[in-house]
Protein backbone atom coordinates (compact mmCIF):
# COMPACT_ATOMS: atom_id res chain seq x y z
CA UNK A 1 60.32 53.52 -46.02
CA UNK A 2 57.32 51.90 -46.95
CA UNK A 3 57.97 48.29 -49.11
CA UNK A 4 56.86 47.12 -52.68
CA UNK A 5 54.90 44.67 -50.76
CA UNK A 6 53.46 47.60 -48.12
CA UNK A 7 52.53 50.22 -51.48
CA UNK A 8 50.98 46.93 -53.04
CA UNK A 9 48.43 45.82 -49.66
CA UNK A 10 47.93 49.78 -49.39
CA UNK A 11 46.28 49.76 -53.07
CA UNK A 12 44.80 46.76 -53.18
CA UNK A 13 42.67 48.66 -49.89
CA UNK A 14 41.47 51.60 -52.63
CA UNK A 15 38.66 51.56 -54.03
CA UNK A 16 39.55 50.96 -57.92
CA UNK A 17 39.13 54.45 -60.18
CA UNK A 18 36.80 54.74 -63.17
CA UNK A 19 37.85 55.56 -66.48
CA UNK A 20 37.61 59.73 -67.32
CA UNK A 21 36.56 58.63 -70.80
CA UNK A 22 34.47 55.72 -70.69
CA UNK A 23 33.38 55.21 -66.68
CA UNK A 24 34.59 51.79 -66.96
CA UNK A 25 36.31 50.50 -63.65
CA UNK A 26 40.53 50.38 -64.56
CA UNK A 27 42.52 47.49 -63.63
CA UNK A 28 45.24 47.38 -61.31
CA UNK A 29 48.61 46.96 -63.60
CA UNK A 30 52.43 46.56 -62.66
CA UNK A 31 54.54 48.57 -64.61
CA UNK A 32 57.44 47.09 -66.92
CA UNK A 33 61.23 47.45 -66.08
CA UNK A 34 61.35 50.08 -68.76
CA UNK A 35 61.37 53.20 -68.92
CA UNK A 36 58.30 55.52 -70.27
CA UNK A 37 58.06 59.14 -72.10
CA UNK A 38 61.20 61.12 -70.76
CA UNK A 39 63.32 57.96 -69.68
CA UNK A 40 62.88 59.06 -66.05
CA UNK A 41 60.80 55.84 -65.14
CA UNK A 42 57.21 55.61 -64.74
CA UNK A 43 57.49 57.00 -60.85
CA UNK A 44 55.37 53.83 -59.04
CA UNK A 45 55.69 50.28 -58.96
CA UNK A 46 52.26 49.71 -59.83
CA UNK A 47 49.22 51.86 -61.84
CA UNK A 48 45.96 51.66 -62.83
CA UNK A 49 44.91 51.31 -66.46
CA UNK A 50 41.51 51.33 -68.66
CA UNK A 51 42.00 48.43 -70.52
CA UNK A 52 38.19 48.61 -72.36
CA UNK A 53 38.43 48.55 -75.97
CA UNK A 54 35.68 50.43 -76.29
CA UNK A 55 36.89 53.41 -74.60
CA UNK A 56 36.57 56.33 -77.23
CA UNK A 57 40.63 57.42 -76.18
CA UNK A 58 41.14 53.53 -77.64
CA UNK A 59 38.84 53.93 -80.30
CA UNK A 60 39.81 57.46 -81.57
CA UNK A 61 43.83 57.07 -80.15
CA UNK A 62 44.05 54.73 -83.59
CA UNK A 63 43.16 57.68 -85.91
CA UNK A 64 44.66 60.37 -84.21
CA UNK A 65 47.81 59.44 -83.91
CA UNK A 66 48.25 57.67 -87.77
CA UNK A 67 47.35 61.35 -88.77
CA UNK A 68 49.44 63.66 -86.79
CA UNK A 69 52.14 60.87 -86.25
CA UNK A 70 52.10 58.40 -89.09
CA UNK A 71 52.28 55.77 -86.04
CA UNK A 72 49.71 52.53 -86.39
CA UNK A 73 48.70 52.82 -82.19
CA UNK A 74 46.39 54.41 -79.75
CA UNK A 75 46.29 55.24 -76.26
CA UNK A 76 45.00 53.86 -72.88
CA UNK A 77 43.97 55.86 -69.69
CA UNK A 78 46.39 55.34 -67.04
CA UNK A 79 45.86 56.78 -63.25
CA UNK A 80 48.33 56.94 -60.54
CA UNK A 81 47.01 54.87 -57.72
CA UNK A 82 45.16 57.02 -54.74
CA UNK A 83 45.06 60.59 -57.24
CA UNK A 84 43.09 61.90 -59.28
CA UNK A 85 45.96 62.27 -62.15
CA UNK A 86 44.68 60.56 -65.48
CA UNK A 87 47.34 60.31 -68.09
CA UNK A 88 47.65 58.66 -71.84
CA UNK A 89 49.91 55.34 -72.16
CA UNK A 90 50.60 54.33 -75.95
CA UNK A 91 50.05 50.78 -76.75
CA UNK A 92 50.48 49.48 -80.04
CA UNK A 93 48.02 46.47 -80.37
CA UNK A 94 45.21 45.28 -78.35
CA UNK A 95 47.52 43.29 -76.25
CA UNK A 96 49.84 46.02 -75.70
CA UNK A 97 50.32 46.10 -71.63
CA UNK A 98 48.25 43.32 -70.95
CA UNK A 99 50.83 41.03 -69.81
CA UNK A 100 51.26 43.53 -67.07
CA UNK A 101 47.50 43.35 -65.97
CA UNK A 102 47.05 42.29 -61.66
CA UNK A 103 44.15 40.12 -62.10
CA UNK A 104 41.82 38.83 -59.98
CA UNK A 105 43.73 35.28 -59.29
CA UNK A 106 46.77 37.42 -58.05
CA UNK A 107 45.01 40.02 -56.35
CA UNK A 108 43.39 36.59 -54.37
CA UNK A 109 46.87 35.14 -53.81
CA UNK A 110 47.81 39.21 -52.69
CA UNK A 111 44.58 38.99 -50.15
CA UNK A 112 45.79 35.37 -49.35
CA UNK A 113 49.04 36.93 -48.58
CA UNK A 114 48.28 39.59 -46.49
CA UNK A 115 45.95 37.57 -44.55
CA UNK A 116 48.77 34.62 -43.55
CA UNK A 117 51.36 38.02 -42.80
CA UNK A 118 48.41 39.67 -40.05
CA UNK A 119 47.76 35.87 -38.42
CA UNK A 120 51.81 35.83 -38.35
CA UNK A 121 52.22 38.97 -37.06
CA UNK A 122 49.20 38.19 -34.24
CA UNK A 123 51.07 35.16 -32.94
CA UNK A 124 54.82 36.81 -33.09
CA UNK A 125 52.81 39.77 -30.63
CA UNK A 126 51.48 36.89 -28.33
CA UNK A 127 55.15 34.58 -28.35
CA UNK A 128 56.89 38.17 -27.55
CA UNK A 129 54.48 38.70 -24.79
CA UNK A 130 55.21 35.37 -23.37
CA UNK A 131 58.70 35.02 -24.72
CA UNK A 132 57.76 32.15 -26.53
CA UNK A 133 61.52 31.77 -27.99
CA UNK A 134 59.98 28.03 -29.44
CA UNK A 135 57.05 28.83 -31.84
CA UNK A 136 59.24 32.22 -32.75
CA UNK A 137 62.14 30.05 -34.10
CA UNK A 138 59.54 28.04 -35.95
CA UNK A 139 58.01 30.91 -37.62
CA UNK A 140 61.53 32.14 -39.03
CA UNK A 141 62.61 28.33 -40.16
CA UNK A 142 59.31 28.12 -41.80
CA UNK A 143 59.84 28.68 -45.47
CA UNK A 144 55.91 28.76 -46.09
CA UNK A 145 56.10 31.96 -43.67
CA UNK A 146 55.41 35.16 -45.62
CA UNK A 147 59.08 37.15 -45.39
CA UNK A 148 57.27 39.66 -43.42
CA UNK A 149 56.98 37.27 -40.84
CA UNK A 150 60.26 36.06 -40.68
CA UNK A 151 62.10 39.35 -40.61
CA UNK A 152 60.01 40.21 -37.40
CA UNK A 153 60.41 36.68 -35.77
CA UNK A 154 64.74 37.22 -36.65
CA UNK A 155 63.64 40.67 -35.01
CA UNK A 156 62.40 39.12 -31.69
CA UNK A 157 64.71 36.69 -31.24
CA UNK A 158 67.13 38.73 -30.99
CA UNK A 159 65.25 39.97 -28.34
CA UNK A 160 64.66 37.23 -26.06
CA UNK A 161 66.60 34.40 -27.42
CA UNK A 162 68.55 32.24 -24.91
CA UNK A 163 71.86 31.09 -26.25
CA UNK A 164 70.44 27.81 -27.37
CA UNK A 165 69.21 29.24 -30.12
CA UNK A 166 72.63 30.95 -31.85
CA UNK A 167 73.12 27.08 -33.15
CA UNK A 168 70.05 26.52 -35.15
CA UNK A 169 70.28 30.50 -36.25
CA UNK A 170 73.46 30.05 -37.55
CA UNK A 171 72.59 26.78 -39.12
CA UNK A 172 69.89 28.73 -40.88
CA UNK A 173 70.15 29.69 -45.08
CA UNK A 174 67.46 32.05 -45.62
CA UNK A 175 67.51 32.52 -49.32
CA UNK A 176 67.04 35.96 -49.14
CA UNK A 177 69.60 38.68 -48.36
CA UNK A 178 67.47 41.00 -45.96
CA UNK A 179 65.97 37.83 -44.07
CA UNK A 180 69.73 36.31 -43.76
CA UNK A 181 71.08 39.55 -42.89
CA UNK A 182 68.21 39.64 -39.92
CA UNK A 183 69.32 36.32 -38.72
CA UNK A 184 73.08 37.24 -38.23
CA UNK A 185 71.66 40.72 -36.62
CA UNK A 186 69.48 37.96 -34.00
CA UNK A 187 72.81 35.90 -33.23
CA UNK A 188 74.46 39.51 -32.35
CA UNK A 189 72.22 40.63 -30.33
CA UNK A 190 71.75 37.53 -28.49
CA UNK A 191 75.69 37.67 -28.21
CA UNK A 192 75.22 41.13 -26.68
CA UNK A 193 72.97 40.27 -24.00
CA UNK A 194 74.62 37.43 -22.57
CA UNK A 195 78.09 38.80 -23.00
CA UNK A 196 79.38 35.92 -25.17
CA UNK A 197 80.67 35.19 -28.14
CA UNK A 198 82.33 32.19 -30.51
CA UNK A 199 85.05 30.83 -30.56
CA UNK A 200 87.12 31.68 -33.98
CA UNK A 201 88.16 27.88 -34.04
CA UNK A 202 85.58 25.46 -32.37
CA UNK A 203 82.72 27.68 -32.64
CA UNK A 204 81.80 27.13 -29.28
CA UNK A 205 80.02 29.76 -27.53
CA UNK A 206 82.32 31.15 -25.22
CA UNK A 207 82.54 34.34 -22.72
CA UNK A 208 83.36 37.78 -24.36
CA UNK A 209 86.43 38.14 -22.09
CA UNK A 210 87.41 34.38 -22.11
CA UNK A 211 91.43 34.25 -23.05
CA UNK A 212 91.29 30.74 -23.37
CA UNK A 213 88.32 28.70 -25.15
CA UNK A 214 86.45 25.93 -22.51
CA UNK A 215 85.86 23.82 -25.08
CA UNK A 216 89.26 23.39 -27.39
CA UNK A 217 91.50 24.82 -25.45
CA UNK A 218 92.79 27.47 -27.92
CA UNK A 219 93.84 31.00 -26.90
CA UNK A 220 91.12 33.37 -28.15
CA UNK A 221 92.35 36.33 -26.68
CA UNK A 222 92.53 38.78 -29.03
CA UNK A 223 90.81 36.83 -31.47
């Protein structure tokens, strides 16, 4: 399934629509956590929206809907990203939805983004080629790392991660639940390849079948 983060680089690629009633480019604009019209949701994470006051649906919206509706708002063109499916949003001031509008300076940190997650994703290709276990590790302790990133480094290490590494990934606290979740899913599958495991009271990394741990001298069988 493709991610918020994934829908979000895959619009930011479109070419920005033009308003039905006005021809004025719309702006890119994340929906609120609330619902809209039937209470079903607004069905995408993020939407395009005329926001020019001199739109004639702005300008006439005011009018049209204090006489049929005795309501003091208008409307705004909205379009669902990469369609051709123009709708009407209610706002009730000038403001209304505003707060919501992806502008320029976060569509540049969004570019910024995407650009620091391909570089990432170029050296993770060339470390898993070489099974550079090193500059891998760094990449997923790297907070500055786009997640992105990190899930696929925690991806490849569990690939070709010697047991040296199980330490530092278990000392690791990712602050986010998939990325942590990847980093136990590493230690397993390093645990996997080299037939080990740990040792329920030392910790030490000991062999699957061991009965009795090397290091404290505990019975693990069973364990």
């Amino acid at each position: 399934m493709e991610t918020r983060q994934e829908y979000l680089e895959r619009i930011l690629a479109m070419k920005k629509p033009a308003c039905p009633y006005c021809a004025q480019e719309m702006k890119l604009w994340e929906v609120p956590p609330i619902s809209f019209s039937d209470g079903l949701g607004w069905g995408e994470p993020y939407l395009y929206v005329c926001f020019n006051d001199d739109c004639p649906l702005y300008q006439q919206g005011w009018k049209e809907l204090e006489d049929n509706f005795a309501q003091r708002a208008s409307m705004r063109c909205l379009n669902y990203p990469g369609t051709d499916q123009f709708e009407c949003m209610p706002v009730f001031s000038s403001m209304g939805g505003q707060g919501q509008i992806f502008d320029d300076e976060v569509q540049a940190q969004q570019e910024m983004l995407k650009e620091q997650t391909k570089k990432g994703f170029s050296i993770l290709a060339d470390c898993y080629v070489n099974k550079d276990g090193v500059t891998i590790m760094r990449l997923l302790s790297d907070s500055c790392e786009p997640v992105r990133v990190r899930l696929k480094a925690a991806q490849m290490i569990g690939d070709i991660g010697e047991l040296e590494a199980i330490e530092p990934l278990r000392s690791m606290r990712a602050g986010n639940e998939k990325l942590q979740e990847a980093i136990d899913t590493a230690v397993n599958k390093i645990h996997e390849r080299y037939f080990t495991r740990e040792c329920p009271f030392c910790a030490e990394i000991i062999k699957r079948r061991a009965k009795i741990c090397k290091s404290c001298g505990r019975e693990v069988a069973g364990e």
